[in-house]
Protein backbone atom coordinates (compact mmCIF):
# COMPACT_ATOMS: atom_id res chain seq x y z
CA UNK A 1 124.77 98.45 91.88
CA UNK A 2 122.12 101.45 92.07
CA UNK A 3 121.37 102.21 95.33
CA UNK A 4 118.37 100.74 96.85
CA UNK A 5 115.66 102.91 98.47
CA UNK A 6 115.91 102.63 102.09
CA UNK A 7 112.70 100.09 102.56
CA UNK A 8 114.26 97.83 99.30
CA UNK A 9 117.84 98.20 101.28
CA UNK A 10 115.77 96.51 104.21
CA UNK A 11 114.80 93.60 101.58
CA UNK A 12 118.81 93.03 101.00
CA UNK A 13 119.57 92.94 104.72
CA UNK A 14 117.05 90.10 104.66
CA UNK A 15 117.94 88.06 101.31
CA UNK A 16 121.33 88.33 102.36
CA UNK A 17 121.11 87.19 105.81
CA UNK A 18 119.19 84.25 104.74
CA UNK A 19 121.59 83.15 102.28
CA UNK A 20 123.85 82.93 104.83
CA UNK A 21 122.26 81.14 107.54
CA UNK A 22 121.19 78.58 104.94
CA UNK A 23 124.42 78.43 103.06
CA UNK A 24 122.05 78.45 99.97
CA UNK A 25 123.28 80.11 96.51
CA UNK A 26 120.70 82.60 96.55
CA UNK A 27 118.88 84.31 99.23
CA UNK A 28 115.94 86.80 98.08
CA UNK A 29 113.00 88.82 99.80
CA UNK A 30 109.76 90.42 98.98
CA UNK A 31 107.57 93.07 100.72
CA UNK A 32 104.07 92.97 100.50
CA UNK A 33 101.41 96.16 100.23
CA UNK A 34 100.23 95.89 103.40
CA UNK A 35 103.90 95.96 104.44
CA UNK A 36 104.75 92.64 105.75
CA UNK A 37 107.92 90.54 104.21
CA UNK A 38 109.16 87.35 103.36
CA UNK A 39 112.55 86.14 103.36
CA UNK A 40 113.43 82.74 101.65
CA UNK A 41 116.54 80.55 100.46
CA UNK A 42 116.55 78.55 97.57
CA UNK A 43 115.35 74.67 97.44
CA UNK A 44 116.97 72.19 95.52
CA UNK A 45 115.97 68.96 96.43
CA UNK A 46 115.91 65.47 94.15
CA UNK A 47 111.84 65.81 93.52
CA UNK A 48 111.77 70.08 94.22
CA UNK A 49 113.75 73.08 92.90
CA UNK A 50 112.47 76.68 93.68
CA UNK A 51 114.48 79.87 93.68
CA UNK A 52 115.26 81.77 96.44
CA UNK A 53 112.48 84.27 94.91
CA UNK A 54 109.77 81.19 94.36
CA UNK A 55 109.69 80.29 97.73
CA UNK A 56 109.38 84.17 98.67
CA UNK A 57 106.81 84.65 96.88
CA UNK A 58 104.97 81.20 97.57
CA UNK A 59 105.66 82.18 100.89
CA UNK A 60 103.63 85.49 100.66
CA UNK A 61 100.64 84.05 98.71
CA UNK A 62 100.33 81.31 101.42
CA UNK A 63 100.33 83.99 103.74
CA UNK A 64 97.34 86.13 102.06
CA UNK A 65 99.38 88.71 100.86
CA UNK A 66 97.57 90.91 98.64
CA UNK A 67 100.06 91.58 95.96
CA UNK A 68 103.53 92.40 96.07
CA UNK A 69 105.24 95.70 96.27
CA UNK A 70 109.19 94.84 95.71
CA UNK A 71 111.17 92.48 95.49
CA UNK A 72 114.93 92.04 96.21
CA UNK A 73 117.64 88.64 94.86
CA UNK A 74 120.57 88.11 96.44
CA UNK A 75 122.63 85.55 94.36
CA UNK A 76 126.11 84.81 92.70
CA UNK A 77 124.41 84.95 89.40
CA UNK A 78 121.52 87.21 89.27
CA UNK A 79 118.69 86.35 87.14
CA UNK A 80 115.59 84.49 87.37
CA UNK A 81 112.99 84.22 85.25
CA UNK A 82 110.46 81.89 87.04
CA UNK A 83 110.51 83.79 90.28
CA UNK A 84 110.06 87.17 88.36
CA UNK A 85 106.84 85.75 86.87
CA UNK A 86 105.67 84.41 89.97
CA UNK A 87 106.20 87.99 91.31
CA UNK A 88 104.32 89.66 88.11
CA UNK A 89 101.87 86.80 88.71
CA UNK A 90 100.99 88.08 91.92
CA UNK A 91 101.59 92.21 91.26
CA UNK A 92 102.45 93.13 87.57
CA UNK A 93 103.78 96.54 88.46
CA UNK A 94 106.05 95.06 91.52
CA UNK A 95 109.69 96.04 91.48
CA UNK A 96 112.30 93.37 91.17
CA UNK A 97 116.10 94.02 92.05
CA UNK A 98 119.03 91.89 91.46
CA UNK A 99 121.84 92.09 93.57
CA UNK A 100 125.45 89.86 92.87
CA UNK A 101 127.28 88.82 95.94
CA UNK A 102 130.40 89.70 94.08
């Protein structure tokens, strides 16, 4: 792994700390321009699935965030398609890091 700048290292500390509380597969976290952020675990319920990074982000947008600046995924397989798009949705220049628990 690259290191993370110190404010994206703050967005692990999150992701991961969610993860485990939750005991979910992925954990993730997002930081908004005015500076605010948004920690999430991953859904997977019989009529809802989101990613870790889904509900982050719906969790910002919900919130009035006015776009995104980073973002940071904490999972055993990194990658996630949907919940990058959702974050482009929102800020198209917003940074996305993956991070493997392994």
């Amino acid at each position: 792994m690259t290191e993370l700048e110190p404010e994206d290292a703050k967005l692990l500390t999150l992701a991961r700390a969610t993860r485990a509380r939750v005991g979910a597969p992925d954990g993730a976290a997002v930081r908004d321009t005015d500076g605010r952020t948004y920690a999430a675990a991953g859904v997977s319920l019989p009529s809802l699935s989101l990613s870790a990074l889904q509900v982050a982000v719906a969790m910002a947008v919900s919130s009035g965030a006015p776009g995104l600046e980073a973002a940071v995924v904490y999972a055993d397989v990194p990658g996630d398609s949907a919940g990058v798009a959702a974050v482009h949705d929102l800020t198209a220049s917003a940074t996305v890091h993956f991070v493997a628990t392994s």
